[in-house]
Structures are given as C-alpha cells and as structure tokens.
C-alpha atoms as a PDB file:
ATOM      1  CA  UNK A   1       0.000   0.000   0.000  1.00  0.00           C
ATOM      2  CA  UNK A   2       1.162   3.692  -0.954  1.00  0.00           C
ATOM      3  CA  UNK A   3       0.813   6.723   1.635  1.00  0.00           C
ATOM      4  CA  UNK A   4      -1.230   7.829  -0.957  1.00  0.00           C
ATOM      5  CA  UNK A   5      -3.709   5.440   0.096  1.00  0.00           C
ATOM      6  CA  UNK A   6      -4.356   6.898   3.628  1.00  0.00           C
ATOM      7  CA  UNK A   7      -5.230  10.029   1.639  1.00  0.00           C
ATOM      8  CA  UNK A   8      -9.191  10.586  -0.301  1.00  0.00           C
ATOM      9  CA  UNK A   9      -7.780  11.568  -3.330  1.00  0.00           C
ATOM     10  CA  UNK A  10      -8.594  11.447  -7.447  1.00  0.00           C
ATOM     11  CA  UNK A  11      -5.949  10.580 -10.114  1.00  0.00           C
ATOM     12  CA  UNK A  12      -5.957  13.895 -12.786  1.00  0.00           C
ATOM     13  CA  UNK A  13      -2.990  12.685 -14.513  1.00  0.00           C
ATOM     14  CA  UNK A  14       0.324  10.986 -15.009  1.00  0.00           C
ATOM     15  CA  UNK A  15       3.632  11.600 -15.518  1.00  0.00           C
ATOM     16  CA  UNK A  16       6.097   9.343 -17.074  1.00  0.00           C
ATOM     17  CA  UNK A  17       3.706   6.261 -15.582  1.00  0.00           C
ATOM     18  CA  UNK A  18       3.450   8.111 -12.241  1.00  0.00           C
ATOM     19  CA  UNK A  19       0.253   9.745 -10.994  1.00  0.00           C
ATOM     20  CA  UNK A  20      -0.661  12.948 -10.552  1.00  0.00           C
ATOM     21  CA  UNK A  21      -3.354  13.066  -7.508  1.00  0.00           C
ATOM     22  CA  UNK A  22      -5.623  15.881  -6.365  1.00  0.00           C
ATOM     23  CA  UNK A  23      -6.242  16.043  -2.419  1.00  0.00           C
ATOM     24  CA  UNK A  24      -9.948  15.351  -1.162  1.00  0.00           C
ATOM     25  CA  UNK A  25      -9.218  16.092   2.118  1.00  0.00           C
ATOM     26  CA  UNK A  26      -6.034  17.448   4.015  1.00  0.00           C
ATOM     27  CA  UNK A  27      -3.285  14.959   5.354  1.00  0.00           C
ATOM     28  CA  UNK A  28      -2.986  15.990   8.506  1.00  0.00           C
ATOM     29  CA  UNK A  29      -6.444  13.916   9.115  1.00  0.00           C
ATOM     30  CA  UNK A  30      -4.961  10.643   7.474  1.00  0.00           C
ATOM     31  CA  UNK A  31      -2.100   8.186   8.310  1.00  0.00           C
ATOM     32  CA  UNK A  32      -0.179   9.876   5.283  1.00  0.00           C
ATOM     33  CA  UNK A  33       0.880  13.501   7.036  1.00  0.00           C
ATOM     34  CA  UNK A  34       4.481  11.978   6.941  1.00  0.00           C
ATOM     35  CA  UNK A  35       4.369  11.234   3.725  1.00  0.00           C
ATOM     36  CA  UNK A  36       2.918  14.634   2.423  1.00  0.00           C
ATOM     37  CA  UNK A  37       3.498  16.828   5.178  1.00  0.00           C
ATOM     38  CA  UNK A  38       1.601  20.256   5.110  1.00  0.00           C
ATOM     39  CA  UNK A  39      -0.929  19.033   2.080  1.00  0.00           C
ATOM     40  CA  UNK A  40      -4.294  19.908   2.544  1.00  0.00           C
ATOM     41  CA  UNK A  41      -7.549  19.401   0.562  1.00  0.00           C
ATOM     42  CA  UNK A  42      -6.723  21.047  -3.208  1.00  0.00           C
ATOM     43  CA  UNK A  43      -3.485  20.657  -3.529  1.00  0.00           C
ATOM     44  CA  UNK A  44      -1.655  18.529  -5.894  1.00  0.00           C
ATOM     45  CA  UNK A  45       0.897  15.704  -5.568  1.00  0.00           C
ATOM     46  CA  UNK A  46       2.867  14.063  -8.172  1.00  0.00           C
ATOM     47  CA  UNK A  47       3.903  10.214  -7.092  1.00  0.00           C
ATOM     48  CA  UNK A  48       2.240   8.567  -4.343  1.00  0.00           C
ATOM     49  CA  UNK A  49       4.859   8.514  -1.798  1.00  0.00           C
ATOM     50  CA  UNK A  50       6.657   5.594   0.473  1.00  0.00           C
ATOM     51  CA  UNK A  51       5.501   2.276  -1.179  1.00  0.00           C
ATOM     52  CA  UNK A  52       5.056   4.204  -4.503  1.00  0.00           C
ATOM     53  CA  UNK A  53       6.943   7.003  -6.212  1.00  0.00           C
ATOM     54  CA  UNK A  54       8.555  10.072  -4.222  1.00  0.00           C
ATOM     55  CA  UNK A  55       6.426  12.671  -4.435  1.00  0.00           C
ATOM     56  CA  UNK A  56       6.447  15.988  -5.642  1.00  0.00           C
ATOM     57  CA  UNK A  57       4.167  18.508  -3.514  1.00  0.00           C
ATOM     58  CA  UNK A  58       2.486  21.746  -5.366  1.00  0.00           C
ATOM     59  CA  UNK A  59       0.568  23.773  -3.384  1.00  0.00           C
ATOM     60  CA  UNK A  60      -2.854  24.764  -4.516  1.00  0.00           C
ATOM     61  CA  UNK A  61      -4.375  27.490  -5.098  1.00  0.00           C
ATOM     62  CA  UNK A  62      -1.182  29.240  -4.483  1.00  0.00           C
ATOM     63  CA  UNK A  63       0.506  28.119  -7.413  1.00  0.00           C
ATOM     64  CA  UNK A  64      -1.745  29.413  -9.856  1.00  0.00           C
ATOM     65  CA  UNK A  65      -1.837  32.601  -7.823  1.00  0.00           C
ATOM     66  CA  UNK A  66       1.663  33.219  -8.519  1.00  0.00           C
ATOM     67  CA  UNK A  67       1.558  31.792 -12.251  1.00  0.00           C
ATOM     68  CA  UNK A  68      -1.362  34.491 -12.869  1.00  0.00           C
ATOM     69  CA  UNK A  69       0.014  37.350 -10.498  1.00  0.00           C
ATOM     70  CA  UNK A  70       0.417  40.808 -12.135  1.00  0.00           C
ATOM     71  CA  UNK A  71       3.693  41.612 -12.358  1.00  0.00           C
ATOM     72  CA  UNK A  72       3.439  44.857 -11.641  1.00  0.00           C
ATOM     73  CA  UNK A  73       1.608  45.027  -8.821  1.00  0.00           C
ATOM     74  CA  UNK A  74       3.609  44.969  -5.666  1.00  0.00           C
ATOM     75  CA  UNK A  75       1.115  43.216  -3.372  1.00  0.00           C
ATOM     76  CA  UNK A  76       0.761  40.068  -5.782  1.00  0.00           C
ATOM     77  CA  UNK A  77       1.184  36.539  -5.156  1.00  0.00           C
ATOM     78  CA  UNK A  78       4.184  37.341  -7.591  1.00  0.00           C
ATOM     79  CA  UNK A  79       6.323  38.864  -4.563  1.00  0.00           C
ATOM     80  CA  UNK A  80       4.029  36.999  -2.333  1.00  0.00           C
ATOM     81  CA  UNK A  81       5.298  34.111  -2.490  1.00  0.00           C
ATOM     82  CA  UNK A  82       8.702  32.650  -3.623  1.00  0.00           C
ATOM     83  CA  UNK A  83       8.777  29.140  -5.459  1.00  0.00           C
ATOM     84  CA  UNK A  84      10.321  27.075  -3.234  1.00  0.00           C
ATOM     85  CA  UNK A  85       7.180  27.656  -0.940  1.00  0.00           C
ATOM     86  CA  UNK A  86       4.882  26.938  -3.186  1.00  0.00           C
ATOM     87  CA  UNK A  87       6.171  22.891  -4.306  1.00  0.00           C
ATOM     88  CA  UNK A  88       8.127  20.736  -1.849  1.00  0.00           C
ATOM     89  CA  UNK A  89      10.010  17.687  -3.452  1.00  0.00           C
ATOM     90  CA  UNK A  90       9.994  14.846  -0.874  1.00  0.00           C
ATOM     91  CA  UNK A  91      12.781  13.056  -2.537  1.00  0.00           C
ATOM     92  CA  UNK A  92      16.126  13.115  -2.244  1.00  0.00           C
ATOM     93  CA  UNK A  93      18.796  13.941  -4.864  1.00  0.00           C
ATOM     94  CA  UNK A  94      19.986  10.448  -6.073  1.00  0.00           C
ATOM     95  CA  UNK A  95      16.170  10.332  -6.970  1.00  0.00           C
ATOM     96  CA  UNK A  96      16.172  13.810  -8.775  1.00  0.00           C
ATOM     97  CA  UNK A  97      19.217  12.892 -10.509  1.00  0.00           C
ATOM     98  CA  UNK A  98      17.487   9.782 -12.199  1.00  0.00           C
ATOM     99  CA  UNK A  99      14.487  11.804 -12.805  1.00  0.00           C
ATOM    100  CA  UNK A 100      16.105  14.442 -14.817  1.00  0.00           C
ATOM    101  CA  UNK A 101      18.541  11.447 -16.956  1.00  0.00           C
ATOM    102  CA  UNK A 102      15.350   9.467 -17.295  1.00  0.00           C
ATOM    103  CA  UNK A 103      13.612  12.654 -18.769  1.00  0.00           C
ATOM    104  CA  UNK A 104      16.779  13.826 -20.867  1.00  0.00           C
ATOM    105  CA  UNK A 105      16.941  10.485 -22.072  1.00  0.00           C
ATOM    106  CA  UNK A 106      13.596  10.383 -23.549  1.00  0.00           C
ATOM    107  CA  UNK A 107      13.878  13.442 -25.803  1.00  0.00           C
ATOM    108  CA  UNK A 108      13.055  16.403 -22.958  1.00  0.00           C
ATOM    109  CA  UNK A 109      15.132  19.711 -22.697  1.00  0.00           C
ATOM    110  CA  UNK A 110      14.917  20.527 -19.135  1.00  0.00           C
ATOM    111  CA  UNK A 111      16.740  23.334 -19.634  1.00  0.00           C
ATOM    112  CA  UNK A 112      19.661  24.928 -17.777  1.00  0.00           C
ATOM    113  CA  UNK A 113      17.714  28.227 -15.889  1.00  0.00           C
ATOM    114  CA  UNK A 114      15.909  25.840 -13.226  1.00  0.00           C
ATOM    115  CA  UNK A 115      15.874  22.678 -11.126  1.00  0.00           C
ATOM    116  CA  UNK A 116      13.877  19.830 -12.002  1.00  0.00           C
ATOM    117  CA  UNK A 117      11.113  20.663  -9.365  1.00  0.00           C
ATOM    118  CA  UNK A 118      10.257  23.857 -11.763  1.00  0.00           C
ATOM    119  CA  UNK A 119      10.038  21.918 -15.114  1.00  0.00           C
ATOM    120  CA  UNK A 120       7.945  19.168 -13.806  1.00  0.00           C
ATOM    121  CA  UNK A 121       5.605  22.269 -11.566  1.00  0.00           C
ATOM    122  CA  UNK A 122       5.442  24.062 -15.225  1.00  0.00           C
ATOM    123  CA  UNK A 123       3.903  21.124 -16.905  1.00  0.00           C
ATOM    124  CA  UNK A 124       2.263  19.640 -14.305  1.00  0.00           C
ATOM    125  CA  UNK A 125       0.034  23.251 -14.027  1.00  0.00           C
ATOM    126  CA  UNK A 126      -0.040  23.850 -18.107  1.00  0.00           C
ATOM    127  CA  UNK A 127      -1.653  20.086 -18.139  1.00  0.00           C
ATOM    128  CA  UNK A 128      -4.338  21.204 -15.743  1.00  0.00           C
ATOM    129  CA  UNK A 129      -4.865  24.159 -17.161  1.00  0.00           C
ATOM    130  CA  UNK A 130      -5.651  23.146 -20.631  1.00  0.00           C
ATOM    131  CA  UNK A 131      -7.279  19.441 -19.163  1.00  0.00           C
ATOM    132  CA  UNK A 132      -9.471  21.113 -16.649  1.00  0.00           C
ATOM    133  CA  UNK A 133     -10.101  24.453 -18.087  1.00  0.00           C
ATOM    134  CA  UNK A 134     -13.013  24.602 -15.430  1.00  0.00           C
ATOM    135  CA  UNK A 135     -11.065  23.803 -12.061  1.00  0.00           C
ATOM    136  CA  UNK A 136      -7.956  25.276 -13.275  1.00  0.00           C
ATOM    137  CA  UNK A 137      -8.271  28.366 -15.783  1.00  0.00           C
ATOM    138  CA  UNK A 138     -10.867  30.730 -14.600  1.00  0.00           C
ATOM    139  CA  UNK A 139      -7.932  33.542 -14.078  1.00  0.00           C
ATOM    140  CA  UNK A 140      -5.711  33.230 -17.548  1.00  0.00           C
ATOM    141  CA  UNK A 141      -1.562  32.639 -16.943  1.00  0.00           C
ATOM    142  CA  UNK A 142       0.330  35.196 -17.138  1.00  0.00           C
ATOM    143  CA  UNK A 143       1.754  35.642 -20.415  1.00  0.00           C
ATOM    144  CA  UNK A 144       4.726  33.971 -20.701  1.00  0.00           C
ATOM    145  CA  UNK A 145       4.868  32.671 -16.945  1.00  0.00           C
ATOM    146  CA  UNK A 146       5.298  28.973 -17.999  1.00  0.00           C
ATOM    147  CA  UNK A 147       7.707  28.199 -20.440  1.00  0.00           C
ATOM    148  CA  UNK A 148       6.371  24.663 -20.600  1.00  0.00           C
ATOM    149  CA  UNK A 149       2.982  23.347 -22.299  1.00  0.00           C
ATOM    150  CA  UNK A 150       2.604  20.252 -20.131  1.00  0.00           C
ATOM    151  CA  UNK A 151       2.886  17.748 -23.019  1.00  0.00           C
ATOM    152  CA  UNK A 152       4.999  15.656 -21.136  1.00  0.00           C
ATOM    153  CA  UNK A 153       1.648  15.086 -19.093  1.00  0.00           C
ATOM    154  CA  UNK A 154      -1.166  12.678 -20.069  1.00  0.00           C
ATOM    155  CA  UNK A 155      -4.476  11.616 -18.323  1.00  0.00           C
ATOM    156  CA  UNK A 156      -4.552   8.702 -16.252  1.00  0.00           C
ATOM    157  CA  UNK A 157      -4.382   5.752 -17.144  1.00  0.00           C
ATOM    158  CA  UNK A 158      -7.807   3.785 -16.920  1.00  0.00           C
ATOM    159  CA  UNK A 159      -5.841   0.913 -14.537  1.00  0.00           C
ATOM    160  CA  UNK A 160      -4.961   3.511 -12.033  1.00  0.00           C
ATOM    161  CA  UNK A 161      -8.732   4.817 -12.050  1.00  0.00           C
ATOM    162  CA  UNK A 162     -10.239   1.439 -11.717  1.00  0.00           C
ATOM    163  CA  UNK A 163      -7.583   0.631  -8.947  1.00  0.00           C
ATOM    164  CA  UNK A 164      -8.013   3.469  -7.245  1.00  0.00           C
ATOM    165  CA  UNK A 165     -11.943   3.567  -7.705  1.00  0.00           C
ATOM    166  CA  UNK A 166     -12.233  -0.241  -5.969  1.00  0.00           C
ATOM    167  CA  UNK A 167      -9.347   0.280  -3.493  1.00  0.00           C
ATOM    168  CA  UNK A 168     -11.695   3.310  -2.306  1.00  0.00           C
ATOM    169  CA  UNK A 169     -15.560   1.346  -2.854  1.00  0.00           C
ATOM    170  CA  UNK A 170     -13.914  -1.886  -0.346  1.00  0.00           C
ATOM    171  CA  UNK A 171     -12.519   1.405   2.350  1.00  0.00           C
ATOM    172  CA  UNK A 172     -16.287   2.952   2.305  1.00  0.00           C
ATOM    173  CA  UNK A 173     -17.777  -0.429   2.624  1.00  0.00           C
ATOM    174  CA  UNK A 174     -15.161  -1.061   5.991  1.00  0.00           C
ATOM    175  CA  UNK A 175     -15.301   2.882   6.712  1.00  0.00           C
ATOM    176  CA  UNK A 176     -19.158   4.814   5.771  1.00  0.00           C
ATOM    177  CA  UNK A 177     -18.614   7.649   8.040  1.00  0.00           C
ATOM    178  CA  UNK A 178     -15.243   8.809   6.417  1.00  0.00           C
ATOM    179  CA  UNK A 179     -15.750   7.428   2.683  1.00  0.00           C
ATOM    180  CA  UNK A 180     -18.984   9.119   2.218  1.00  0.00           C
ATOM    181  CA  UNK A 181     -19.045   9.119  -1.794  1.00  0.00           C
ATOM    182  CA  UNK A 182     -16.549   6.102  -3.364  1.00  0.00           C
ATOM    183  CA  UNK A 183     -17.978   7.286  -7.224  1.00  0.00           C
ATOM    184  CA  UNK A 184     -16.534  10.650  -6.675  1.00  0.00           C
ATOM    185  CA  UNK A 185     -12.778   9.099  -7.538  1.00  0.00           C
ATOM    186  CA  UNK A 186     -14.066   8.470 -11.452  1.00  0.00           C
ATOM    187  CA  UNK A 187     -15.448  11.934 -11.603  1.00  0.00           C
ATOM    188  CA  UNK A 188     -13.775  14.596 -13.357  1.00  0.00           C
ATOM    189  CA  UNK A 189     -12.878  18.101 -11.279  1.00  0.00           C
END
C-alpha cells in the first residue's frame, strides 16, 4: 500500500507512468501527514509517496496565484510568495538525478535556468490548465509565466482509475462515516 492510500484523493494525470493526484481532504487527518506533510484538501501531488513514487508537492491554489500574479503590482502573489514555498520535493537527490537522466533520455530539454522541481511544476500546471479548463483556468496565466505546455503530461491511465476507484468502494464499505461518496474518484474536477 502507498501513503497515498491513507489520503481521499482522485488521479488527474500521469507523468512518465506516475500519478498525478488531487487532495480530497487534508493529510494531517490521514495516516499519510508523513508522507505529504503540510498538504491539505486542493493541492496537488505528483507520485504517491513511500511504497510508490517520491512525491512531488504543489501547493494549490497558491501556485496558480503566482503563475497568474500581475507583475506589476507589488502586493501580488508574484512577490508573495517565492517558489520554493509553493512545491516541496519529498525526494532526495539520487532520486532527482534519475528523474532528470530518465527525462533527458527520452527526448526532454529541461533546460539549464531551473531545477527539475520547476520543469515538472510548469507542466504539471499547463496540463491542468488546458485538461481542466473549469477547475484550473478561470484567471488566464500570465503571459509567458510557464515556459512549458505540459505535453509531457497525459491523463490517467484507466488501470490507475479502476484501482483506485475499488481500493476506495472496499474502504467505504469497511469505513461509511469517512468514505462518504466512493464514485466521486471516477469523476472529473
């Protein structure tokens, strides 16, 4: 079992095979806060954590706040906040090492301005953005605040829904009180 599973959650995505989850509720409440310290209900985590992938954590809304921020207004989320605040990598560098080969390897230019952590963040939020226009897109980007276009993101693939939809239906049949609505892992945001 992945920490991911202490954690009501829906796959949005993948990247490279590895999920991209949305929070239903915050960690703190689940056996995961380890795991995913400091998530709460909204926010986004690529990789599942121990038992899974190492996960990437990208704080929501605030990360669109700063990708949309006016530039030139001093009280923005632009001078807000600073980036590192806004995603926290819960791996360690042997596994960001491998990441970025694995992703140079395949055909990617990750580029030489920025860590990995701000490539993957860039396509993680252009894929939601042009995927769930709805959820994610009601205030437009900032012209050219992402350099990427999220292609290296796809949806999920329908194994990881149907896991994740039964692993969920068998906790609300053990759990009713905290598992209130299994469907709502299928539905889109």
């Amino acid at each position: 079992m992945s920490a991911i599973d202490c954690v009501w959650h829906e796959i949005i995505g993948q990247l490279d095979g590895i999920p991209i989850y949305r929070l239903l509720e915050d960690v703190e409440k689940t056996g995961a806060h380890d795991d995913f310290p400091g998530a709460v209900k909204g926010d986004i985590l690529f990789g599942g954590g121990s038992g899974e992938a190492p996960a990437m954590h990208i704080k929501m809304p605030q990360v669109l706040e700063y990708f949309t921020a006016d530039w030139d207004d001093k009280n923005s989320a632009f001078y807000k906040y600073s980036p590192l605040d806004l995603v926290q990598c819960l791996w360690d560098f042997n596994e960001g090492y491998r990441r970025i080969k694995r992703y140079i390897e395949i055909g990617y230019n990750i580029g030489e301005d920025g860590p990995i952590e701000t490539w993957l963040t860039e396509h993680i939020i252009a894929f939601l953005v042009k995927t769930y226009p709805e959820a994610y897109a009601k205030v437009p980007l900032r012209e050219n605040a992402i350099e990427q276009d999220g292609s290296v993101c796809d949806l999920p693939r329908k194994e990881y829904v149907e896991m994740a939809e039964n692993w969920f239906k068998s906790l609300a049949e053990r759990s009713p009180n905290r598992f209130k609505n299994p469907d709502r892992i299928t539905k889109r945001i």
